[in-house]
PDB file of N, CA and C in Angstrom:
ATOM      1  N   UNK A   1     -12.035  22.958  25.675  1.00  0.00           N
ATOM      2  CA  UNK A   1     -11.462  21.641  25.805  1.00  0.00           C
ATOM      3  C   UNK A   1     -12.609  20.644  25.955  1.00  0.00           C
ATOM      4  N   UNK A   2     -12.143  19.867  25.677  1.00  0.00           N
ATOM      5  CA  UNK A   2     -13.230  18.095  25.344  1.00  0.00           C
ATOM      6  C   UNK A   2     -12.605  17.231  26.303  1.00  0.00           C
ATOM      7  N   UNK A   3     -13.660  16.123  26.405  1.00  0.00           N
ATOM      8  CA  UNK A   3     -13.128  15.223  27.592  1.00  0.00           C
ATOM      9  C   UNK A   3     -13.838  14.139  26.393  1.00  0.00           C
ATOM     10  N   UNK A   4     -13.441  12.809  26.760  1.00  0.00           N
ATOM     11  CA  UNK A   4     -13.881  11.726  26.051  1.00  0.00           C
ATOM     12  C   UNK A   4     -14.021  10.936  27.207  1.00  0.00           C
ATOM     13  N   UNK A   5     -15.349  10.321  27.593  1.00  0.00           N
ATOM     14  CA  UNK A   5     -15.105   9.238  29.017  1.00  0.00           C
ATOM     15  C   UNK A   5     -15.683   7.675  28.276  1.00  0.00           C
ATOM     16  N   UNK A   6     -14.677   6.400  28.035  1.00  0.00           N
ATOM     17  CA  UNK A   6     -15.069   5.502  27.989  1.00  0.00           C
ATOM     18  C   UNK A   6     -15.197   4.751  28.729  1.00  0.00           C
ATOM     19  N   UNK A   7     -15.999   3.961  29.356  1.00  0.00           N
ATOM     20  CA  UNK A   7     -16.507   3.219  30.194  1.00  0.00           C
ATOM     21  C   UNK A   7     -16.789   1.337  29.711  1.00  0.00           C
ATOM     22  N   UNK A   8     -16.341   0.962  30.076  1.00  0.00           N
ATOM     23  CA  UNK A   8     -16.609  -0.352  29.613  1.00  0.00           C
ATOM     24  C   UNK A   8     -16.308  -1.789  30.926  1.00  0.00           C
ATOM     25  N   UNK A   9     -17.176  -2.643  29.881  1.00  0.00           N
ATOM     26  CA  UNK A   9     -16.870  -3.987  30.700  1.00  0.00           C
ATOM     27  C   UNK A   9     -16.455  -5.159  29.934  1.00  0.00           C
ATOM     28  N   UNK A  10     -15.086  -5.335  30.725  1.00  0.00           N
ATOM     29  CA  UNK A  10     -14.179  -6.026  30.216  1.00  0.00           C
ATOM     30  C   UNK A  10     -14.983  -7.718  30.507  1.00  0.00           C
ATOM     31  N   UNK A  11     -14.776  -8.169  29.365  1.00  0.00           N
ATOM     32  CA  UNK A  11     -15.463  -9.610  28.950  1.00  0.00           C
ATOM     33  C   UNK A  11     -13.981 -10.507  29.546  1.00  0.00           C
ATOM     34  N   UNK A  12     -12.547  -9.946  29.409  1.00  0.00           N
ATOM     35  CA  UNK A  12     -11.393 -10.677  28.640  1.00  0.00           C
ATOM     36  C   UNK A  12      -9.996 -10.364  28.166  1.00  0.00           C
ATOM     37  N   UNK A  13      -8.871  -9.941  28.812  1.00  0.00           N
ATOM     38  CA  UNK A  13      -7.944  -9.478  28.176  1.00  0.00           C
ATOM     39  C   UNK A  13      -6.911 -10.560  27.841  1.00  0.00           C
ATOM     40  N   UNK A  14      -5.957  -9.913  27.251  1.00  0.00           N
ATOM     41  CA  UNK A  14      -4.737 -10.250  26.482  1.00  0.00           C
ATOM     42  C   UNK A  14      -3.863 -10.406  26.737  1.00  0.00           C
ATOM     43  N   UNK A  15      -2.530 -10.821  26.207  1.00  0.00           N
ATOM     44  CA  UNK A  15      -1.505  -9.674  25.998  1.00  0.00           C
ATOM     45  C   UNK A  15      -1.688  -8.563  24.635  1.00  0.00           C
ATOM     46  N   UNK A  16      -2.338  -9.389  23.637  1.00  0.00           N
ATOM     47  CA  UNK A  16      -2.576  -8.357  22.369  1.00  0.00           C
ATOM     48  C   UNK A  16      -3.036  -6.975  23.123  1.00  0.00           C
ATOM     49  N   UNK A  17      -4.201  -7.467  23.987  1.00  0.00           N
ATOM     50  CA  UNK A  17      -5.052  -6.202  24.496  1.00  0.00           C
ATOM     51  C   UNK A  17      -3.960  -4.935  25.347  1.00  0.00           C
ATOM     52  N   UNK A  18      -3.203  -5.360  25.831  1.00  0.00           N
ATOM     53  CA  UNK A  18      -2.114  -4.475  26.292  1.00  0.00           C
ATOM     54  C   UNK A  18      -1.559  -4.311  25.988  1.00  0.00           C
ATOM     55  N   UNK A  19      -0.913  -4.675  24.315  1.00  0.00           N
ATOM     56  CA  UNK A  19      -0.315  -4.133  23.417  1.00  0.00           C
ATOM     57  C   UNK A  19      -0.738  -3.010  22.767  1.00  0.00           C
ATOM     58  N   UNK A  20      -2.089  -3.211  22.439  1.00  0.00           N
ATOM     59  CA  UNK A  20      -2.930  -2.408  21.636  1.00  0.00           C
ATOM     60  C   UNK A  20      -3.306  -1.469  22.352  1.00  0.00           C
ATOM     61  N   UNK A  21      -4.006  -1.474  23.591  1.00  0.00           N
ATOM     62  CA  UNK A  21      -3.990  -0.235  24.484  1.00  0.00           C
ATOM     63  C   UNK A  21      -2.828   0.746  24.610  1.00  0.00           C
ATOM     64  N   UNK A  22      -1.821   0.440  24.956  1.00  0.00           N
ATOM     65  CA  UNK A  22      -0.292   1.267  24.818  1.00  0.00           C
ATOM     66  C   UNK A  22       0.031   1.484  23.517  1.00  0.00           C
ATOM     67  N   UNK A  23       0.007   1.282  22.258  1.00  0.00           N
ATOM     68  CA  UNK A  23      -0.374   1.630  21.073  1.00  0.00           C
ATOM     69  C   UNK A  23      -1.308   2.860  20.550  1.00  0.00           C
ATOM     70  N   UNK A  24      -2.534   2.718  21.238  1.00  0.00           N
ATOM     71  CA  UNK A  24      -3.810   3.784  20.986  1.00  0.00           C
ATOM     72  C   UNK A  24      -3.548   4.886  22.239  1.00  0.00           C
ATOM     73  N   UNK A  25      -3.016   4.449  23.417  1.00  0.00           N
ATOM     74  CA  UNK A  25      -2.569   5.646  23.962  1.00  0.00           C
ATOM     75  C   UNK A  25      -1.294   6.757  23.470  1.00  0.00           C
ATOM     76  N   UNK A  26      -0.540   5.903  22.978  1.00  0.00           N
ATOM     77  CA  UNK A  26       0.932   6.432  21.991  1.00  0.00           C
ATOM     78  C   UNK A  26       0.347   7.017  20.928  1.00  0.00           C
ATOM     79  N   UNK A  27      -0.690   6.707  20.359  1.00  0.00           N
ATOM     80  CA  UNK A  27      -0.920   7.654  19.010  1.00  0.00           C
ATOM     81  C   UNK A  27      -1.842   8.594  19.653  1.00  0.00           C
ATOM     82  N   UNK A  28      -2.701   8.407  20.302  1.00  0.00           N
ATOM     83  CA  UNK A  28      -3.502   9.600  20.700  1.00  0.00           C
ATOM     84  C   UNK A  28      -2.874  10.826  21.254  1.00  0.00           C
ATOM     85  N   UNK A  29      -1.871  11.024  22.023  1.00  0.00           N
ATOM     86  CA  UNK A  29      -1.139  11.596  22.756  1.00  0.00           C
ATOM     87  C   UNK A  29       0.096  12.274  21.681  1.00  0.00           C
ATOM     88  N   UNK A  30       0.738  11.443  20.929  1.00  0.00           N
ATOM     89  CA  UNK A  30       1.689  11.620  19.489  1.00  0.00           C
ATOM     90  C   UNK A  30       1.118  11.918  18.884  1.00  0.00           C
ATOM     91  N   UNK A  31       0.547  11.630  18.245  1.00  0.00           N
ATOM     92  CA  UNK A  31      -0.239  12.282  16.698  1.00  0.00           C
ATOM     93  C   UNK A  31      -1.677  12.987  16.636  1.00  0.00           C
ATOM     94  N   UNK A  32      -2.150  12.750  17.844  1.00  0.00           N
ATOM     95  CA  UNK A  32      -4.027  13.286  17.708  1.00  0.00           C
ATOM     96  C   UNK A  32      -3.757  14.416  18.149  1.00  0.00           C
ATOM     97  N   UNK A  33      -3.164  14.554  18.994  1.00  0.00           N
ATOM     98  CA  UNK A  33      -3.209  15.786  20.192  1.00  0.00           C
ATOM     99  C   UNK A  33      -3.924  15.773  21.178  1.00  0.00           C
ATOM    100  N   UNK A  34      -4.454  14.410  21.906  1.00  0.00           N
ATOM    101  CA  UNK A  34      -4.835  14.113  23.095  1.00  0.00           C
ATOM    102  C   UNK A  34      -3.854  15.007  24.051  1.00  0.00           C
ATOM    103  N   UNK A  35      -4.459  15.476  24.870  1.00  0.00           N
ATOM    104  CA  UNK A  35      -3.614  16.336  25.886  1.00  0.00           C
ATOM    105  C   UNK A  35      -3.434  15.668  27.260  1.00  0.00           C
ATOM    106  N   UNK A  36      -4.066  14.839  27.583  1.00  0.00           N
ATOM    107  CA  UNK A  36      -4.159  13.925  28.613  1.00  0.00           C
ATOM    108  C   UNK A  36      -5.076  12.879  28.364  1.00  0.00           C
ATOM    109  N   UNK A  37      -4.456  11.484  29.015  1.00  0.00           N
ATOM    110  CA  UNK A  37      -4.688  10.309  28.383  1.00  0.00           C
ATOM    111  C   UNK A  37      -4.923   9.592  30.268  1.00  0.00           C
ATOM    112  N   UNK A  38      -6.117   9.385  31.083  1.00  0.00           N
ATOM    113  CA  UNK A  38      -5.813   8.178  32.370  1.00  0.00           C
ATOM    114  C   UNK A  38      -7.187   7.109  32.180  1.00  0.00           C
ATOM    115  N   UNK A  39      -6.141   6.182  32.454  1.00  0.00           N
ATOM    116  CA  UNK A  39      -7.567   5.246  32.790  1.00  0.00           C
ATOM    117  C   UNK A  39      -6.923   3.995  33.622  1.00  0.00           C
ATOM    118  N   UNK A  40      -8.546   3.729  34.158  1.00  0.00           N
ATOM    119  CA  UNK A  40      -8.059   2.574  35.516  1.00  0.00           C
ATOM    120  C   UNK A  40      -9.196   1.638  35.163  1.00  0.00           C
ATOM    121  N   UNK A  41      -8.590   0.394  35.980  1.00  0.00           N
ATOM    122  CA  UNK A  41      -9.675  -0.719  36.254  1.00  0.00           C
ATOM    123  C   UNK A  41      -9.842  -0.871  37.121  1.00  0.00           C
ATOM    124  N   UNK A  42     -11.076  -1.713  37.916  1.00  0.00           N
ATOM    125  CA  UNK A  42     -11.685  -1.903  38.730  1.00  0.00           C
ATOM    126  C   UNK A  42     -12.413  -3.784  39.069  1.00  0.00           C
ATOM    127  N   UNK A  43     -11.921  -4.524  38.968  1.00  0.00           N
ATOM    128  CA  UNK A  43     -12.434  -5.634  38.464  1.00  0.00           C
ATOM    129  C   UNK A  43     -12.584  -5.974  36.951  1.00  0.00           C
ATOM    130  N   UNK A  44     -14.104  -5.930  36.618  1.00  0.00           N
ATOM    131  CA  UNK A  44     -14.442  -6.098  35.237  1.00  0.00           C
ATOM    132  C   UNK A  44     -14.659  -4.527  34.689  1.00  0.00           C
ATOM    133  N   UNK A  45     -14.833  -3.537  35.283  1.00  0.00           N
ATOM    134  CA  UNK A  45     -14.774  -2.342  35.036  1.00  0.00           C
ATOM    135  C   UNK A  45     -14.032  -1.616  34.174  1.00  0.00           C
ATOM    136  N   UNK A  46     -13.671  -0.970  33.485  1.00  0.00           N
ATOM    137  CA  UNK A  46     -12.802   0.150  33.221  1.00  0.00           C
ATOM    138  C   UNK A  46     -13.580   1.785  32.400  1.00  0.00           C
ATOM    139  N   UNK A  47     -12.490   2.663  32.952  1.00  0.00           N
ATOM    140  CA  UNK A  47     -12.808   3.657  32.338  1.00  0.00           C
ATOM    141  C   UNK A  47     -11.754   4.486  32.564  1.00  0.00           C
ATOM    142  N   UNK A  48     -11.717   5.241  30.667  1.00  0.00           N
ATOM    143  CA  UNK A  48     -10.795   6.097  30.693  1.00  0.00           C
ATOM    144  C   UNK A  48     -11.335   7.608  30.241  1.00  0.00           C
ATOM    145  N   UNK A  49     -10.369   8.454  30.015  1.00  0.00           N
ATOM    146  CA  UNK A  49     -10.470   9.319  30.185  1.00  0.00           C
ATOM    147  C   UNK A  49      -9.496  10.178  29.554  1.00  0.00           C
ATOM    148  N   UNK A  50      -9.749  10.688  28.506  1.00  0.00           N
ATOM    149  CA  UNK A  50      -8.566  11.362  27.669  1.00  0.00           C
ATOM    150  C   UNK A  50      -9.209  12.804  27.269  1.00  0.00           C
ATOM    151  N   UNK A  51      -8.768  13.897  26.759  1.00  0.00           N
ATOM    152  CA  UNK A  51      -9.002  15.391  27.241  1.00  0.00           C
ATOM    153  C   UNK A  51      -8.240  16.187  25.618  1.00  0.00           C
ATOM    154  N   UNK A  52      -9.161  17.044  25.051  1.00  0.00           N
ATOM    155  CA  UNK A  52      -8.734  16.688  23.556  1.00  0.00           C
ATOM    156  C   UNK A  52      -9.113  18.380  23.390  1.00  0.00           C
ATOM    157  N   UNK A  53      -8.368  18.867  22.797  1.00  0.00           N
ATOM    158  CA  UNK A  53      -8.233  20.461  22.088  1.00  0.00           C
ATOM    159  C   UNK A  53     -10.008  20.710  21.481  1.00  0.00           C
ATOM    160  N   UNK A  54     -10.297  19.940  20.446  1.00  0.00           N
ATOM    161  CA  UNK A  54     -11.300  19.938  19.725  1.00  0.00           C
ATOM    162  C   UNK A  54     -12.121  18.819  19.557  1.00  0.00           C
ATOM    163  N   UNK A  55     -13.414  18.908  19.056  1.00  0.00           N
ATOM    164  CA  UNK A  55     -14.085  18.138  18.545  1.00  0.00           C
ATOM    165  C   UNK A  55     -13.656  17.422  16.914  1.00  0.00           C
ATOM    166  N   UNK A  56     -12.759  18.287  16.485  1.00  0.00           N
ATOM    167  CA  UNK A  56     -12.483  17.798  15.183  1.00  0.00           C
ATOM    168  C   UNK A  56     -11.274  16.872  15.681  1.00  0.00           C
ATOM    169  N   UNK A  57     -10.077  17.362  16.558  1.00  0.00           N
ATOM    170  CA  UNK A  57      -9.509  15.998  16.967  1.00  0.00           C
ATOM    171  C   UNK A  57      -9.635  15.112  17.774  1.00  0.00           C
ATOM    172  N   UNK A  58     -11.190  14.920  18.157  1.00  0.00           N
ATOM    173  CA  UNK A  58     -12.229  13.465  18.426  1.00  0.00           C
ATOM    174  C   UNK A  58     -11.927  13.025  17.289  1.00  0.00           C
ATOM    175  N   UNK A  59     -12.911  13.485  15.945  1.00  0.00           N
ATOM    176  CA  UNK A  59     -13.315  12.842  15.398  1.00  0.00           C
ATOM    177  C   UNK A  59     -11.921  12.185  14.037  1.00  0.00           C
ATOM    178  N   UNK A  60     -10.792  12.641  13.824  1.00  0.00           N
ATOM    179  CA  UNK A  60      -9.540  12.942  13.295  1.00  0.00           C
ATOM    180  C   UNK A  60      -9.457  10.913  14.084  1.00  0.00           C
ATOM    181  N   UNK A  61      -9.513  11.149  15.368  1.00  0.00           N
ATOM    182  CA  UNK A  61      -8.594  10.394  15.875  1.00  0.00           C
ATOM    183  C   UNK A  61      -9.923   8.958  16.108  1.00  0.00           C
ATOM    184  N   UNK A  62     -11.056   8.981  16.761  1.00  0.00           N
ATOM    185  CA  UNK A  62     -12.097   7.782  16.298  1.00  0.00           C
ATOM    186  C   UNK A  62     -12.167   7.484  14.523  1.00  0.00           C
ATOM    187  N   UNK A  63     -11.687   8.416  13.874  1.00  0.00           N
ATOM    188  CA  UNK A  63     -11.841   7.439  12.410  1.00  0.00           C
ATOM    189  C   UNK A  63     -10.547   7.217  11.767  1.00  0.00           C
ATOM    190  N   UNK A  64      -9.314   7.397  13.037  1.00  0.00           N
ATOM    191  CA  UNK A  64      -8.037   6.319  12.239  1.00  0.00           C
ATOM    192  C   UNK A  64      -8.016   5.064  12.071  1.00  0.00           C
ATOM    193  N   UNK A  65      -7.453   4.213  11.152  1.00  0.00           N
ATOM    194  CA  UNK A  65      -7.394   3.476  10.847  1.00  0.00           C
ATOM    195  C   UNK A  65      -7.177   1.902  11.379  1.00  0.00           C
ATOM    196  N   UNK A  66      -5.746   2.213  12.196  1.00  0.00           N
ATOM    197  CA  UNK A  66      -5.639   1.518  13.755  1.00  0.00           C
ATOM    198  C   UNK A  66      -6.395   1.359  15.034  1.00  0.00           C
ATOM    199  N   UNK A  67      -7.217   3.283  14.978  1.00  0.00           N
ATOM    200  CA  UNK A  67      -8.277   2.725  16.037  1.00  0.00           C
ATOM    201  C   UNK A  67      -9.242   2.531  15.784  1.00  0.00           C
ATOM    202  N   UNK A  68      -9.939   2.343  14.452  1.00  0.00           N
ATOM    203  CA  UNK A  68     -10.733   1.515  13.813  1.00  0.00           C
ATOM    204  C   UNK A  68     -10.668   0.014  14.358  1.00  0.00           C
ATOM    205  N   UNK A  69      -9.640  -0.214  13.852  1.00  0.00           N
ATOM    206  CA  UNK A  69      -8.883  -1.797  14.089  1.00  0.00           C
ATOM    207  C   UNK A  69      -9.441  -2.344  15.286  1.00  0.00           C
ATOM    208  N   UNK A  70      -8.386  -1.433  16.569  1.00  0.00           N
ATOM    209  CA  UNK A  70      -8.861  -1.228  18.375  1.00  0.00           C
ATOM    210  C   UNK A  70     -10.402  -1.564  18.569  1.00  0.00           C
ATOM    211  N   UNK A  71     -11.083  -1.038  17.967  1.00  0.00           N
ATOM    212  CA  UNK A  71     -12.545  -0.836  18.120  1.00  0.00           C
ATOM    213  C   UNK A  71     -13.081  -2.184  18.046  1.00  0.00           C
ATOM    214  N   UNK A  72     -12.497  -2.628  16.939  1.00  0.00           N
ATOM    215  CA  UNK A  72     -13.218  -3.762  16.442  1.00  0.00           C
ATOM    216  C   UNK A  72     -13.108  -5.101  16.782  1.00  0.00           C
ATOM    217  N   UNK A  73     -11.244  -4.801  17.345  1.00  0.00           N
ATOM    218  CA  UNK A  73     -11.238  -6.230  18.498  1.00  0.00           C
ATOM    219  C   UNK A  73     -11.876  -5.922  19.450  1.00  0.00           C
ATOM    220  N   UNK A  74     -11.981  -4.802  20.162  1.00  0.00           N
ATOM    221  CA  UNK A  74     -13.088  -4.457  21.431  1.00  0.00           C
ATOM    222  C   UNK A  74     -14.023  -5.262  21.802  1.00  0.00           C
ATOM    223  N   UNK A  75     -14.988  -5.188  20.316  1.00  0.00           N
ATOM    224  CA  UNK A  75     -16.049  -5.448  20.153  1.00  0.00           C
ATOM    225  C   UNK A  75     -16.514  -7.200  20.009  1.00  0.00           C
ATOM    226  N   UNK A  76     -14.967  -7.037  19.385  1.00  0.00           N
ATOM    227  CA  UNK A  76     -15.175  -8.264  19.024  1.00  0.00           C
ATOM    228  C   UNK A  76     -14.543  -9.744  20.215  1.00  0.00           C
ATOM    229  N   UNK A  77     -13.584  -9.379  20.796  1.00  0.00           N
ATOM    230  CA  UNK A  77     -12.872 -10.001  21.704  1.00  0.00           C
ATOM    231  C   UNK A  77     -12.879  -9.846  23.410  1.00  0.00           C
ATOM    232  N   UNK A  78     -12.912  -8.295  23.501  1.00  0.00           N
ATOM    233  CA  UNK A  78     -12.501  -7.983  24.846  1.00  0.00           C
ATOM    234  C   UNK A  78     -13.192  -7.263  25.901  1.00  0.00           C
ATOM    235  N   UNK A  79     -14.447  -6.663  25.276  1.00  0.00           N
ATOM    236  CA  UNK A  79     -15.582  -5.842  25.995  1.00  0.00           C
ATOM    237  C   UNK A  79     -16.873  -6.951  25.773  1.00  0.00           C
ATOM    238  N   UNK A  80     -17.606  -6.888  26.875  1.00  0.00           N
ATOM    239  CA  UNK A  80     -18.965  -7.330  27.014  1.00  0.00           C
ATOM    240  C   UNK A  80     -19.578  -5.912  26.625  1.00  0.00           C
ATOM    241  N   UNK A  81     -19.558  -5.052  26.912  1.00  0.00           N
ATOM    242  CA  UNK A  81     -20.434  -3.366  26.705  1.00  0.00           C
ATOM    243  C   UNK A  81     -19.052  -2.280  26.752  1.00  0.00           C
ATOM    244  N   UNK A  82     -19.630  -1.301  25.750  1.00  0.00           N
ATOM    245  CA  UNK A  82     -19.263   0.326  26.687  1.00  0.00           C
ATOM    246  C   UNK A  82     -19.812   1.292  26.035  1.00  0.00           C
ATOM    247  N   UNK A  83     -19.519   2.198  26.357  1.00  0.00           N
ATOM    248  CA  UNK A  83     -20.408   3.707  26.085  1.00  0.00           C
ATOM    249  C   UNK A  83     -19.206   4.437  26.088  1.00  0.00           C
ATOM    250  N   UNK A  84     -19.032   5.795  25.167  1.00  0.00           N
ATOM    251  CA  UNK A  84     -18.637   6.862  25.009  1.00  0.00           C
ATOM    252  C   UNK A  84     -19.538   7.917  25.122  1.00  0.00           C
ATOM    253  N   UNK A  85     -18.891   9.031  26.356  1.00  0.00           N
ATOM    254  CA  UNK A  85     -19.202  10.046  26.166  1.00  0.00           C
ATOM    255  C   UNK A  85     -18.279  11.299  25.570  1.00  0.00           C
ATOM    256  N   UNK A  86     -19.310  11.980  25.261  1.00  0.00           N
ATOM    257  CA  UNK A  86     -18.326  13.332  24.628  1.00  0.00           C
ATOM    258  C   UNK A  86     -18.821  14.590  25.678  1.00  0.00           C
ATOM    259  N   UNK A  87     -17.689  15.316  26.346  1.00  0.00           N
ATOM    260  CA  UNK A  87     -18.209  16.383  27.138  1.00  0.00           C
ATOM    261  C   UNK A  87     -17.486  18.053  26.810  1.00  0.00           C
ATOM    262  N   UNK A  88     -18.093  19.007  27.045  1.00  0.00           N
ATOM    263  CA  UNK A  88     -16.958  20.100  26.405  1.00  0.00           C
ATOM    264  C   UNK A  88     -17.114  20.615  27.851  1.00  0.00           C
ATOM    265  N   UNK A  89     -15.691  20.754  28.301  1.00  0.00           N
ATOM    266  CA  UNK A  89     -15.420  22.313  29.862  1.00  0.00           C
ATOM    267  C   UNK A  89     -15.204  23.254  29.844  1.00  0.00           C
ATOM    268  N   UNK A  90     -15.934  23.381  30.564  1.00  0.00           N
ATOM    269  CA  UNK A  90     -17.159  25.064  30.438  1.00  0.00           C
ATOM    270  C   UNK A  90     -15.736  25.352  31.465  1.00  0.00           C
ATOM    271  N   UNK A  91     -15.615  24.745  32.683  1.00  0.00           N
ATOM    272  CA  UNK A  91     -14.664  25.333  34.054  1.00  0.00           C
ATOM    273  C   UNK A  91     -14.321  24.434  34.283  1.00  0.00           C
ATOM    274  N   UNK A  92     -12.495  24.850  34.881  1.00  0.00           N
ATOM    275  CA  UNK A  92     -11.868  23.872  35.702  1.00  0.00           C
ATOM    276  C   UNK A  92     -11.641  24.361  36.862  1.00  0.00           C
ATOM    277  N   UNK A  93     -10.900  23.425  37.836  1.00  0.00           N
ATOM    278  CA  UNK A  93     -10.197  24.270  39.205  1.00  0.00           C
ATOM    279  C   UNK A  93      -9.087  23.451  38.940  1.00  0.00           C
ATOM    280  N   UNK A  94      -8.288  23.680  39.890  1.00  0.00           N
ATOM    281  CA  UNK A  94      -7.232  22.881  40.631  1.00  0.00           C
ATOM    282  C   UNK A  94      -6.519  23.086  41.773  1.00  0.00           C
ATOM    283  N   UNK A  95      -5.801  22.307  42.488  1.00  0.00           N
ATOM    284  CA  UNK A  95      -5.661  22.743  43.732  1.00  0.00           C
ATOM    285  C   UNK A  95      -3.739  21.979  43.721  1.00  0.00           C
ATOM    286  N   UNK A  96      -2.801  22.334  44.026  1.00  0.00           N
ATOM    287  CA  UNK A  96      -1.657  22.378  44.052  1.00  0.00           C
ATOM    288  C   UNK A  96      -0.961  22.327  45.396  1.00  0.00           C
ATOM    289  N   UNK A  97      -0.265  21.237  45.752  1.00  0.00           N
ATOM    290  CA  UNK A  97       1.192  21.460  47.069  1.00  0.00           C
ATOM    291  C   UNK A  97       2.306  21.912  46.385  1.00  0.00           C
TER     292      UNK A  97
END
């Protein structure tokens, strides 16, 4: 399993921007096979965190078309910076009530 951690700093939101976020979470989760999708803010902060079968459905799902789109208002409108990482888990735990 893969983890994807984006990290960014929000310049600026929307309503587009919270359209489009609930959009790219709906397809990632529907159609990519994101297996888990969280992310939070913090002020100007954010970072998410979505958890993916493969490296091929990273890359399936960074070169759709829509989140092409996502990317590019990002870049263009709503982030001052961010970074993607790509991580693969080696081990998990968990702990349960």
């Amino acid at each position: 399993m893969f983890v994807v951690i984006f990290r960014a700093k929000v310049r600026s939101t929307d309503s587009e921007y919270t359209l489009v976020a609930a959009r790219m979470r709906e397809l990632a989760l529907g159609q990519f096979g994101c297996l888990e999708f969280t992310a939070v803010t913090e002020g100007s902060d954010e970072i998410a965190l979505s958890y993916w079968p493969s490296q091929e459905h990273i890359q399936a799902w960074k070169s759709h078309a829509e989140h092409v789109l996502a990317q590019t208002l990002g870049r263009e409108r709503w982030y001052e910076s961010y970074s993607v990482q790509v991580a693969e888990i080696s081990r998990e735990y968990r702990f349960s009530h």
